[in-house]
Protein backbone atom coordinates (compact mmCIF):
# COMPACT_ATOMS: atom_id res chain seq x y z
CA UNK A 1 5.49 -25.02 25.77
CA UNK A 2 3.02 -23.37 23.12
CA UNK A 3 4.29 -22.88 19.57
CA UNK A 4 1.76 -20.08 19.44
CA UNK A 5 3.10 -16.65 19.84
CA UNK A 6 2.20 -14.32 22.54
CA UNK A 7 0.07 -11.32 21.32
CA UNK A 8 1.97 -8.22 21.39
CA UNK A 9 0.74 -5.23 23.67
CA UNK A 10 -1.13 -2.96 22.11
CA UNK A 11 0.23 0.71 22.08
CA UNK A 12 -2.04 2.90 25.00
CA UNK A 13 -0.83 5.83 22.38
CA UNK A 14 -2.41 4.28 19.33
CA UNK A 15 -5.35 3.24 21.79
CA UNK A 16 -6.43 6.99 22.56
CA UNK A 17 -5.45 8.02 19.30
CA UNK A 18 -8.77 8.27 16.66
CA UNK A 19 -8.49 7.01 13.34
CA UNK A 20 -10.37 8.34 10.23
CA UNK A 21 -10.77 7.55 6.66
CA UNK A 22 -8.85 9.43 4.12
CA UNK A 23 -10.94 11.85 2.26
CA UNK A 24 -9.56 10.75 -0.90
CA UNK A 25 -10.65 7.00 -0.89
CA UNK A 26 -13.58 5.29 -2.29
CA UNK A 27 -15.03 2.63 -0.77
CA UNK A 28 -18.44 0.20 -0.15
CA UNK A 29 -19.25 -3.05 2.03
CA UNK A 30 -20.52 -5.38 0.13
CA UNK A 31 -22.58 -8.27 2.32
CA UNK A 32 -20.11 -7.47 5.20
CA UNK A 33 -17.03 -6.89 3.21
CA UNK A 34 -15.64 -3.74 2.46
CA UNK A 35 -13.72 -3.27 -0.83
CA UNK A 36 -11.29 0.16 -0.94
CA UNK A 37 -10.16 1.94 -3.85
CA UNK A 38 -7.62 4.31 -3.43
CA UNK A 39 -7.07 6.47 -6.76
CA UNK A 40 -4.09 6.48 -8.95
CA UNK A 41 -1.45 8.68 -7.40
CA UNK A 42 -3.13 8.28 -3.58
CA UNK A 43 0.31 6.86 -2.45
CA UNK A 44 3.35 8.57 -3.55
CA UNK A 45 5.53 6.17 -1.37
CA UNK A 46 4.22 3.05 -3.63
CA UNK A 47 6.19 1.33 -5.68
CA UNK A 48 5.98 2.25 -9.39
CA UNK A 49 3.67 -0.54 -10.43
CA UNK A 50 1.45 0.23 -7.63
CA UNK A 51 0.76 4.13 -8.05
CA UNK A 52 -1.79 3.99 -10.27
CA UNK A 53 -4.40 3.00 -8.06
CA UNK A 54 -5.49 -0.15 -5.75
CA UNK A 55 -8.10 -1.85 -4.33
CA UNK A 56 -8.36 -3.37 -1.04
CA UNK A 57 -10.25 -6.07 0.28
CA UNK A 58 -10.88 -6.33 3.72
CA UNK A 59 -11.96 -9.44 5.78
CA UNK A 60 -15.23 -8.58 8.19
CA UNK A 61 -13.14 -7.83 11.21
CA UNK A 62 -11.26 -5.49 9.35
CA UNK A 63 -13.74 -3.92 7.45
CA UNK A 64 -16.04 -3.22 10.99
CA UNK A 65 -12.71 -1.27 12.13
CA UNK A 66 -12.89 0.40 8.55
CA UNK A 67 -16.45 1.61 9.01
CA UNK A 68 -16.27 2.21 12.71
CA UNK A 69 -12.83 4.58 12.00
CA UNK A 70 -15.14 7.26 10.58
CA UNK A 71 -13.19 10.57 13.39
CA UNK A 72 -15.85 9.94 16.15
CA UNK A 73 -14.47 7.38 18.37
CA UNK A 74 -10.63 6.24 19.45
CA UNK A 75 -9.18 3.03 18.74
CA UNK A 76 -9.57 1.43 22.13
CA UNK A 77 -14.07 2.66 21.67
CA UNK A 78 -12.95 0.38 18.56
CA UNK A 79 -11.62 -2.65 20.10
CA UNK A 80 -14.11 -2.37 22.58
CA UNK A 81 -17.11 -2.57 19.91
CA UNK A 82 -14.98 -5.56 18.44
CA UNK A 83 -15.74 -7.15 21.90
CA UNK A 84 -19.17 -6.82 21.32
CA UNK A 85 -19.49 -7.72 18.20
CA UNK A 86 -17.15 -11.08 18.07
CA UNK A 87 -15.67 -13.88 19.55
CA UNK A 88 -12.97 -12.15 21.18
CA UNK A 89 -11.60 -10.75 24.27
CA UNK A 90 -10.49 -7.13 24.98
CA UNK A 91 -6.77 -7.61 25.22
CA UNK A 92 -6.89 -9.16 21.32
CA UNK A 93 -9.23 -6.82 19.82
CA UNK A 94 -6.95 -4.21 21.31
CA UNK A 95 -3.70 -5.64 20.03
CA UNK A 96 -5.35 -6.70 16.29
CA UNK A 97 -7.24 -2.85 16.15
CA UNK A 98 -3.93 -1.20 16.91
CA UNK A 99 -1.35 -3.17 14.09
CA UNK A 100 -4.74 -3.15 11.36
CA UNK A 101 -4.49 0.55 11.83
CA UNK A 102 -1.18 0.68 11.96
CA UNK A 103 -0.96 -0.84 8.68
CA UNK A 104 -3.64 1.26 7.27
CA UNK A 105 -2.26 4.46 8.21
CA UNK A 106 1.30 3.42 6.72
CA UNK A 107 -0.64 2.33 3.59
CA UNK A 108 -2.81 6.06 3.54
CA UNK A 109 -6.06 4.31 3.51
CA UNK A 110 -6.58 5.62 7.33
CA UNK A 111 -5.66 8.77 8.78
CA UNK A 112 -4.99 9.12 12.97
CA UNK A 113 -6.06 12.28 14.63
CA UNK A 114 -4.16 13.41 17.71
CA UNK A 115 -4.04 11.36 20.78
CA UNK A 116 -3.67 13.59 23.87
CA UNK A 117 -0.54 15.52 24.10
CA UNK A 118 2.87 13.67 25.17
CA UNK A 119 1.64 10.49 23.17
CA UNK A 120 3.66 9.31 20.27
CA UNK A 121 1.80 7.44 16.91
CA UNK A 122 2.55 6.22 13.23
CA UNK A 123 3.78 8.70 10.72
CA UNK A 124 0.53 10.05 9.03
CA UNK A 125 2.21 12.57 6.52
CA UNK A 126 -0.78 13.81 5.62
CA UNK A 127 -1.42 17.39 7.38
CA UNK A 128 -4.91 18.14 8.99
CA UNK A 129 -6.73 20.30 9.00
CA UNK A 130 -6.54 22.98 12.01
CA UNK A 131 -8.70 25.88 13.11
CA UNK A 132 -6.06 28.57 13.35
């Protein structure tokens, strides 16, 4: 028996679904890193401490996601350019992509723009904009 846990399934939702950077962010990769600042206020869900502003470091898998969530591609294009890119297979780069993002869009650095209808995602309280 493994004492390693089984990767979880990634959402197909969250898959078709296409993530984008929040407008409000500020960010660089530095030598494969990228480093996020978020400005004071960014997160009114924060705890006190917190709302004045934070940066976030990302590792390099999670700063390719980062750059490659720029509104032109879904999540699953994503994990499928992870493939490519590293040492790892489809079903993992699917699973990791989908709770990074997850995480991102819960924390406002990443915003998720509509999967096709009858699909359910993360709460992004942040409206879009619409043609009317």
């Amino acid at each position: 028996m493994s004492d390693v846990a089984p990767i979880a399934e990634p959402d197909r939702a969250l898959l078709e679904a296409t993530p984008r950077r929040h407008p409000d962010l500020a960010w660089r990769n530095w030598d494969g890193e990228v480093v996020i600042l978020a400005p004071a206020g960014h997160d009114p869900s924060a705890p006190v401490l917190l709302r004045d502003g934070a940066e976030h470091d990302l590792n390099p898998v999670g700063s390719r996601i980062f750059e490659l969530a720029d509104g032109t591609r879904t999540l699953l294009k994503i994990a499928q350019q992870l493939v490519d890119e590293f040492e790892v297979d489809q079903a993992t780069a699917e699973a990791d992509a989908c709770a990074f993002v997850a995480e991102l869009v819960q924390k406002r650095l990443l915003l998720l723009d509509p999967a096709p209808t009858g699909t359910t995602l993360p709460h992004d309280p942040t409206p879009r904009n619409t043609p009317p």
